[in-house]
Protein backbone atom coordinates (compact mmCIF):
# COMPACT_ATOMS: atom_id res chain seq x y z
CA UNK A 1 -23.85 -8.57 -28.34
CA UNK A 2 -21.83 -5.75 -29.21
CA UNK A 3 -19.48 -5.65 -32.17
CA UNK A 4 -16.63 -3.94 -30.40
CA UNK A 5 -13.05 -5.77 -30.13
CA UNK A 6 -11.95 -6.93 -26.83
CA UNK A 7 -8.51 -4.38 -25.87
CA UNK A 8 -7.08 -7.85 -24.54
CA UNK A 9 -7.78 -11.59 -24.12
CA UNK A 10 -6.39 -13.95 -21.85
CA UNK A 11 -6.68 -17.25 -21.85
CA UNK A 12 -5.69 -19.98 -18.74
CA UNK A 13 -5.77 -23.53 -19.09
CA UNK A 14 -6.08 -26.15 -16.66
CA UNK A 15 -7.53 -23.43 -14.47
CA UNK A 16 -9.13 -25.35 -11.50
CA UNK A 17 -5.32 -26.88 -10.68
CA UNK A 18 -4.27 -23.54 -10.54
CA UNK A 19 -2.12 -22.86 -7.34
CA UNK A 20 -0.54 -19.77 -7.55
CA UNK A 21 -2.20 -17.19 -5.28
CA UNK A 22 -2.32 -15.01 -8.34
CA UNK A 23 -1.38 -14.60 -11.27
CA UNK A 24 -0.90 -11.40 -13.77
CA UNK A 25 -1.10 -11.13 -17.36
CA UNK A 26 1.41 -9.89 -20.34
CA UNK A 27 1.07 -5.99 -20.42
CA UNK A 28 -0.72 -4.65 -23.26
CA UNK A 29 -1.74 -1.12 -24.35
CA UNK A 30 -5.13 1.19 -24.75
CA UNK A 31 -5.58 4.53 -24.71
CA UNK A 32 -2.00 5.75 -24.20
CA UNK A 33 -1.60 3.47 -21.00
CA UNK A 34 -0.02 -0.02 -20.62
CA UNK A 35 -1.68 -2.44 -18.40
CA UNK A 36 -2.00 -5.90 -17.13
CA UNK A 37 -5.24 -8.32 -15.45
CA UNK A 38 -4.77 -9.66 -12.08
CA UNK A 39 -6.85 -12.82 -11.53
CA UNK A 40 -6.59 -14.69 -8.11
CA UNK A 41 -8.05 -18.65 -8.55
CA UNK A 42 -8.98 -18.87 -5.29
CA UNK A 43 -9.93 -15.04 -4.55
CA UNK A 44 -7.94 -12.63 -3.19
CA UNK A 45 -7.05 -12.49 0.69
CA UNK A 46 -10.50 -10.52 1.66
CA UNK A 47 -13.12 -12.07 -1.09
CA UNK A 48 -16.04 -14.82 0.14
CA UNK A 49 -15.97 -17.97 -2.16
CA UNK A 50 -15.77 -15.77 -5.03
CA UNK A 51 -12.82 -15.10 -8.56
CA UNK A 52 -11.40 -11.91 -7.84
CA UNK A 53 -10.29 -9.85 -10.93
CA UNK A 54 -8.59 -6.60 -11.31
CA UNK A 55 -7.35 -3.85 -14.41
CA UNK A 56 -4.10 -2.08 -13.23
CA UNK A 57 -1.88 0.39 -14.77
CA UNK A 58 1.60 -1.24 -15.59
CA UNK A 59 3.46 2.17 -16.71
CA UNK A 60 2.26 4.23 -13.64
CA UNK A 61 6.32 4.92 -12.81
CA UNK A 62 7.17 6.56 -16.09
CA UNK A 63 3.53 9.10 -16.24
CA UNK A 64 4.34 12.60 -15.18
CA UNK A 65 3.44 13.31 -11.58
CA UNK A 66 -0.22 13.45 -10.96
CA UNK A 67 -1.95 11.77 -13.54
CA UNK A 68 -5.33 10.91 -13.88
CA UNK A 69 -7.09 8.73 -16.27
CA UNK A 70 -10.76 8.50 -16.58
CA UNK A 71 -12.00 5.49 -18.27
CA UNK A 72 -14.78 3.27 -18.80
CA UNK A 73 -14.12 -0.67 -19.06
CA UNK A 74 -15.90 -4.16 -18.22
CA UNK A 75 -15.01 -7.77 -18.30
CA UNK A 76 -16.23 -10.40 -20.42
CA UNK A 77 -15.80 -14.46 -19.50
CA UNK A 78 -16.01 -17.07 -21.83
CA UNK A 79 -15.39 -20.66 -22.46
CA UNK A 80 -13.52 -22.55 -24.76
CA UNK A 81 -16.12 -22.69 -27.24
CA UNK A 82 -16.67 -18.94 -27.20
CA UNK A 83 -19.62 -18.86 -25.09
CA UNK A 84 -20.25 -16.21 -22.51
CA UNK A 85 -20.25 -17.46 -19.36
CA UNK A 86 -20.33 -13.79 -17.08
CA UNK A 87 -19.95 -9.98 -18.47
CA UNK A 88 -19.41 -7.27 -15.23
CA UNK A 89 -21.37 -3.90 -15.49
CA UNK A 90 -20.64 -1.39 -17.74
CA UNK A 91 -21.13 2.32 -18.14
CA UNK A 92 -19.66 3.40 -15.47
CA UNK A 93 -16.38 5.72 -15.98
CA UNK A 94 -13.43 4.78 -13.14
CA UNK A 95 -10.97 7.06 -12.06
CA UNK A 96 -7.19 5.84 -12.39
CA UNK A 97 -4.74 8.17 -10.61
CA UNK A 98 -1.17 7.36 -9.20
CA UNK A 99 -3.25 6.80 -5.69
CA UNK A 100 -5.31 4.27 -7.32
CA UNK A 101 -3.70 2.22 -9.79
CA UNK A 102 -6.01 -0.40 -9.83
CA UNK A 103 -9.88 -1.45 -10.16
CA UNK A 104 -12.22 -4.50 -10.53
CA UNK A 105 -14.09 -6.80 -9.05
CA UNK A 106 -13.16 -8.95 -5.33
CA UNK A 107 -16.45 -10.94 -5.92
CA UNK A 108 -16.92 -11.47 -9.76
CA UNK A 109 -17.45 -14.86 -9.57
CA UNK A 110 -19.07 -17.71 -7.36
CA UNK A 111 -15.99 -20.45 -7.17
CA UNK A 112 -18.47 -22.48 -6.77
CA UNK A 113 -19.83 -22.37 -10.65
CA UNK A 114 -16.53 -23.47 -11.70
CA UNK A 115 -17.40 -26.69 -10.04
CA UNK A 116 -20.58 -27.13 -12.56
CA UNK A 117 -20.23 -30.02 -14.69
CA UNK A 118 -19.41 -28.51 -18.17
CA UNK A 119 -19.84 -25.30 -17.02
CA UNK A 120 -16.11 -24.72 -17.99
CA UNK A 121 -15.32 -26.51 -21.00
CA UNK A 122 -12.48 -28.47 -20.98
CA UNK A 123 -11.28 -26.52 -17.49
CA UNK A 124 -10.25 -23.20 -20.22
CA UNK A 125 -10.87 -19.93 -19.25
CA UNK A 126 -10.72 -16.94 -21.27
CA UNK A 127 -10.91 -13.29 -19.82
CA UNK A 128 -11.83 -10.66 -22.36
CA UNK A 129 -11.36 -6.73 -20.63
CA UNK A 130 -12.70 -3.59 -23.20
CA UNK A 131 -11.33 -0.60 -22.54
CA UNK A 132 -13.25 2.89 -23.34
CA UNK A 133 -11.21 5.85 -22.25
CA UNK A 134 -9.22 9.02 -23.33
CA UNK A 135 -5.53 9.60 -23.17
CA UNK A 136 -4.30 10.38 -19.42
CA UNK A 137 -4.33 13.92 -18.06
CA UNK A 138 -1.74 15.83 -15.99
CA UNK A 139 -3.89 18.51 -14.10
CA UNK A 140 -0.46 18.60 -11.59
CA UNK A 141 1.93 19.27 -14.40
CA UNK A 142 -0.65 22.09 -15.86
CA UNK A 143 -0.69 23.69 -12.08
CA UNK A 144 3.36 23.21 -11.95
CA UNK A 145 3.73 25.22 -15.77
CA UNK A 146 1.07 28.07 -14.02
CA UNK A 147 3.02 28.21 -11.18
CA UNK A 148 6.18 28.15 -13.41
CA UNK A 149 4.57 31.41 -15.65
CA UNK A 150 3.36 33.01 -12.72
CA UNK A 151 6.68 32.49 -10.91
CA UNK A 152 8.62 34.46 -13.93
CA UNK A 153 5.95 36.92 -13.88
CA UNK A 154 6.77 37.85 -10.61
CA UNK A 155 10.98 37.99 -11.32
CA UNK A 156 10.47 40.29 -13.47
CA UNK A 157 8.18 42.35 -11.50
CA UNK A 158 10.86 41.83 -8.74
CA UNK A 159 13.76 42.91 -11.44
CA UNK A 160 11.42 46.01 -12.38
CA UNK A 161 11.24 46.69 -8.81
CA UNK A 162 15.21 46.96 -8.48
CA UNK A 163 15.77 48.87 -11.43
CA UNK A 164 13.04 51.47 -10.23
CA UNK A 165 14.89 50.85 -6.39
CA UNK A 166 18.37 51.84 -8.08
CA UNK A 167 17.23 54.90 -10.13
CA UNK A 168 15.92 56.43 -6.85
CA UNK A 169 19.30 55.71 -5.05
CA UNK A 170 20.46 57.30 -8.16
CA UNK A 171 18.73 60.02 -7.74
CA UNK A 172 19.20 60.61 -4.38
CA UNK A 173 22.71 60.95 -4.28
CA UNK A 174 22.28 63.39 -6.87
CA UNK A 175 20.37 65.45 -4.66
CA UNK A 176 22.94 64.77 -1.90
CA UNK A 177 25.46 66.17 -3.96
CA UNK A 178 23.94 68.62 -4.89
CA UNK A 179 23.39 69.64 -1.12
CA UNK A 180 26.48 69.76 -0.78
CA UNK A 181 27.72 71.61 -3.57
CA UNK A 182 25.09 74.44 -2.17
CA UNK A 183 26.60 73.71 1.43
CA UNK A 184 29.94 74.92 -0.09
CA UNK A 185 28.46 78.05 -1.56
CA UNK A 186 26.92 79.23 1.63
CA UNK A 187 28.31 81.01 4.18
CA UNK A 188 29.38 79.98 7.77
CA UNK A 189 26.13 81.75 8.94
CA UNK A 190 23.89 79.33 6.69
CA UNK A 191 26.51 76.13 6.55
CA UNK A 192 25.40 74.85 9.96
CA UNK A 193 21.70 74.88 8.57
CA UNK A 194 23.01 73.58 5.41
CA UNK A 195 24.44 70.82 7.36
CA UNK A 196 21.22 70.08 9.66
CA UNK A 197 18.88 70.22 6.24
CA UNK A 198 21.98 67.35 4.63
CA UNK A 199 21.39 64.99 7.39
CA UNK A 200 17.65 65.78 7.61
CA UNK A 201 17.23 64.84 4.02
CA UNK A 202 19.70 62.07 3.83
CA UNK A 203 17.67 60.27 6.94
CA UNK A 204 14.41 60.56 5.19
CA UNK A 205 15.63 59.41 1.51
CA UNK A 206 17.55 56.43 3.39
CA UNK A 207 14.68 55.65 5.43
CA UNK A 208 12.78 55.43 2.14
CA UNK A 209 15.67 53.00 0.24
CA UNK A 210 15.85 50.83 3.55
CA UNK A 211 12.15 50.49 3.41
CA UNK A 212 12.05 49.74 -0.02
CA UNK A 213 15.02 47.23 0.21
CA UNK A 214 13.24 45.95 3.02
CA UNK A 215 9.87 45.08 1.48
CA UNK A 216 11.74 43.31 -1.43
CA UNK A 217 13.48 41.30 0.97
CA UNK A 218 10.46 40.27 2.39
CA UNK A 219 9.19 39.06 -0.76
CA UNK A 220 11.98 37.20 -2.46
CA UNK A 221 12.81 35.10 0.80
CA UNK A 222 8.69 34.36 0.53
CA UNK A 223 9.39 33.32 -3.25
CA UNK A 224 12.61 30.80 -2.14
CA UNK A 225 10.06 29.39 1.13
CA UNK A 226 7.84 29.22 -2.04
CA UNK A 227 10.24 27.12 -4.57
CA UNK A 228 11.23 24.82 -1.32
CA UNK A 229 7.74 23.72 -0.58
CA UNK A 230 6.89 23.43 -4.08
CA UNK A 231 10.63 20.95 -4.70
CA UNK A 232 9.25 19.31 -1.00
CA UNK A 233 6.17 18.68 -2.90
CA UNK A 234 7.75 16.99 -6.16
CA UNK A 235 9.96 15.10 -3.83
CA UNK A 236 6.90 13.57 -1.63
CA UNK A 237 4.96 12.51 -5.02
CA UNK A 238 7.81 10.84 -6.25
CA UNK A 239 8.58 9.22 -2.80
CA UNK A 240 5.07 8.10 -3.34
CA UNK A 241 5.04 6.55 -6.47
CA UNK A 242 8.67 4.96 -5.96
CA UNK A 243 7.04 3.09 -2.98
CA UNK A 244 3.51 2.30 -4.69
CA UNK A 245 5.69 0.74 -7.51
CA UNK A 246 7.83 -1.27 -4.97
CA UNK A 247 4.64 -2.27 -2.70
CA UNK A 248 3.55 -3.60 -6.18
CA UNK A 249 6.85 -5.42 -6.92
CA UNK A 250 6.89 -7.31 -3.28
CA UNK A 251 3.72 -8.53 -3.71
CA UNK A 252 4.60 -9.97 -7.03
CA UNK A 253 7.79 -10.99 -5.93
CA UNK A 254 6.44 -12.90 -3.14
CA UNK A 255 3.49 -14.59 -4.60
CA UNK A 256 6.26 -15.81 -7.06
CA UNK A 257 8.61 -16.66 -4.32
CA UNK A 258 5.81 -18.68 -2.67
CA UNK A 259 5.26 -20.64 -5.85
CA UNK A 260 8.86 -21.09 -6.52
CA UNK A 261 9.58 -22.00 -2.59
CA UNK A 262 6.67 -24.60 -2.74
CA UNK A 263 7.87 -26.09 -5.54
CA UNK A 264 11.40 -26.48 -3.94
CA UNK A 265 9.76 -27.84 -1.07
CA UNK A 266 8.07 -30.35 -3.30
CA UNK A 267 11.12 -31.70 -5.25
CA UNK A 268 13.12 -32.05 -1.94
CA UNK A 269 10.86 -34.73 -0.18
CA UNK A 270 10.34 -36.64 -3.30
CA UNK A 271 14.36 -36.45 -3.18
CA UNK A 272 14.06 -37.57 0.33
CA UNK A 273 11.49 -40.18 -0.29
CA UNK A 274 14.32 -41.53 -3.50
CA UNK A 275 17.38 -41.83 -0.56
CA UNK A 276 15.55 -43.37 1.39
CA UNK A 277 14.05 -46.36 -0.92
CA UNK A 278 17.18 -46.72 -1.98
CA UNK A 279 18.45 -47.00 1.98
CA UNK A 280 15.89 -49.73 2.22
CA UNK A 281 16.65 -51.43 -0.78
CA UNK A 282 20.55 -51.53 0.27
CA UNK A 283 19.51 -52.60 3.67
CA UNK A 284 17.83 -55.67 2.12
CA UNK A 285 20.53 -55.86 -0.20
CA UNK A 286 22.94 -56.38 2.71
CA UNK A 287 21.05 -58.53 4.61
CA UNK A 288 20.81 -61.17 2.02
CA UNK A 289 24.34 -60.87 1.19
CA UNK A 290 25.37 -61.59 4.43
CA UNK A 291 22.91 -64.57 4.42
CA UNK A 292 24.43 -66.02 1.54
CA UNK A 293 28.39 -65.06 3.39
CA UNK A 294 27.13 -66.77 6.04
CA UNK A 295 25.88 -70.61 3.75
CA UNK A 296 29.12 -69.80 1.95
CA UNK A 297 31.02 -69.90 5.28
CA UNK A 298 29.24 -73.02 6.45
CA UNK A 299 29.23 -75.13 3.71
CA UNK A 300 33.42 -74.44 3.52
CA UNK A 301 33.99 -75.28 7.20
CA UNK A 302 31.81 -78.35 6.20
CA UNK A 303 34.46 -79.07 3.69
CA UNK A 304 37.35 -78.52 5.33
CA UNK A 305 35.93 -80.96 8.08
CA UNK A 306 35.19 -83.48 5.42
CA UNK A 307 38.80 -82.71 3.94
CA UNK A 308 40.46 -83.14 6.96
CA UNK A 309 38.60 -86.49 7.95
CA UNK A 310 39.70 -87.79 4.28
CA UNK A 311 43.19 -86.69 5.02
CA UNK A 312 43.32 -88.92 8.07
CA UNK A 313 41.72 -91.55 6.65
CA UNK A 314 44.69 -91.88 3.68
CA UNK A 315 47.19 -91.23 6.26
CA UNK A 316 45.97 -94.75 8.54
CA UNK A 317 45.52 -96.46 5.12
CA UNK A 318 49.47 -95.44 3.88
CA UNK A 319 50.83 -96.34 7.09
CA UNK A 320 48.65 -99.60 7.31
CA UNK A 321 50.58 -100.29 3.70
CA UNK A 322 53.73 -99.14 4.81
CA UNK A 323 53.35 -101.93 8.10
CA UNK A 324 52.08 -104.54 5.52
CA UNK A 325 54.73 -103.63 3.19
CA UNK A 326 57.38 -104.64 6.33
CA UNK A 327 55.83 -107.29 7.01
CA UNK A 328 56.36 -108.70 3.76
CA UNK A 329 60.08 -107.38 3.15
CA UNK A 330 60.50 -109.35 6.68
CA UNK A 331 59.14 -112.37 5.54
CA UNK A 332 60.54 -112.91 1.84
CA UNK A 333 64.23 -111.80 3.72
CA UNK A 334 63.49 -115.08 6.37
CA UNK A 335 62.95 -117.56 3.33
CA UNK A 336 66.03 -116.08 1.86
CA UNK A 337 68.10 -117.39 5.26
CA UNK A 338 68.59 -113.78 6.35
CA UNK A 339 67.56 -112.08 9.04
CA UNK A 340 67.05 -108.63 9.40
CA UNK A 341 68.01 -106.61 12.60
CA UNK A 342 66.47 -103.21 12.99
């Protein structure tokens, strides 16, 4: 086994409960890139039964337009314990550009080893990744500083050009003048051919300047269609790698989402399921109040019934008292020799 480092190790516990679709490592750094794993449990949307596992690039938005980055890496699985359950192939060097930001493996693993009895120790796995690579070239960025040179190159050819452009102008309006200084020297005889030779010779030298002029036009509206495709290039490859980064950001964002949704889901029915215990529990709650409302309310008409029969019964027993009571006032006032008269 090779004495060589690992450039990162990850470890994941409880990794058969996993549920998130994926999930993606801290960011760490080798060979003058940062980068992060990207393991899916349950393989990726196009793998068969198998762990999918990829290397990406993390700091792809802030490398200089067209890097590439040759590299040679592999992945190492272990257990707990340290012991190697899978290494991928090595040897092989893998191109990383801003078109292809990441590489591994869609089918690394069988799912169905996980499943081995003590195949994974204590359900802990630990992803090793070596890294073997040099720092990251910028063939574009060369190409733009050649274009850059050979773009001033050519200014100051053009500026060379209208210098030599202006001395002839120069030049030929010394000879104009000096046509017409001999035009004034001449007689009327010679003045009309004077005049005819003037025009002859200022057609010719200003056909010469506008052809001149005209060829330089030519080329410095060629250089500006030139600096326009070039800017229409920069502009596409950074359209390109703003929407690569955001592609990468919504996928994120929604496997994260998902997780975060589910979870919401989750804590809402066992809410629900709470309410409506405690619904049933009230429900029961009420009905055996109202049971016991209901005794209450019997047993006090019972007593007021019982009441009210005790009431009469006092009331027949005072007023048989108060008619005994007469009875005797009548008789001890007849012994007495009166006789009362109601």
């Amino acid at each position: 086994m090779s004495n060589q480092k690992p450039s990162f190790r990850y470890e994941i516990d409880n990794f058969s409960e996993k549920k998130a679709y994926v999930i993606y490592s801290d960011t760490f750094k080798s060979g003058g890139c940062e980068w992060y794993l990207a393991i899916y449990p349950k393989g990726d949307r196009l793998a068969d039964g198998h762990l999918s596992l990829y290397l990406d690039v993390a700091n792809s938005t802030t490398l200089q337009t067209g890097w590439k980055k040759s590299i040679n890496y592999y992945f190492v699985l272990l257990n707990q314990s340290g012991e190697e359950l899978y290494r991928s192939a090595s040897g092989v060097n893998v191109l990383f550009s801003a078109e292809k930001r990441g590489w591994g493996y869609r089918n690394l693993l069988p799912l169905s080893k996980f499943q081995e009895k003590e195949f994974l120790e204590k359900d802990k796995l630990i992803i090793e990744v070596y890294i073997n690579g040099g720092e990251v070239e910028d063939n574009l960025a060369l190409k733009f500083d050649e274009v850059t040179i050979g773009r001033k190159i050519w200014d100051d050819d053009k500026e060379s050009r209208a210098q030599k452009v202006e001395e002839r102008v120069k030049n030929l309006e010394l000879k104009l003048d000096a046509v017409s200084f001999k035009k004034s020297l001449s007689d009327e005889a010679n003045e009309y051919r004077a005049q005819q030779v003037e025009e002859r010779v200022k057609d010719l030298e200003i056909l010469d300047v506008g052809f001149e002029l005209a060829s330089l036009n030519i080329k410095l509206d060629d250089l500006e269609r030139k600096k326009t495709d070039d800017q229409r290039v920069k502009n596409l490859a950074r359209m390109e790698l703003r929407l690569t980064t955001m592609l990468c950001d919504l996928e994120r964002k929604k496997t994260y989402d998902t997780s975060v949704f589910d979870s919401r889901i989750k804590q809402i029915e066992e809410h629900v399921m709470g309410l409506r215990f405690k619904l049933e529990s009230l429900i029961t709650k009420l009905g055996e109040i109202s049971n016991e409302k209901k005794k209450a309310d019997d047993a006090d008409g019972s007593l007021v019934q019982q009441l009210e029969e005790s009431v009469k019964n006092i009331e027949l027993m005072v007023s048989h008292l108060k008619v005994e009571v007469d009875k005797k006032k009548n008789k001890s006032s007849a012994d007495d020799g009166f006789l009362l008269v109601d």
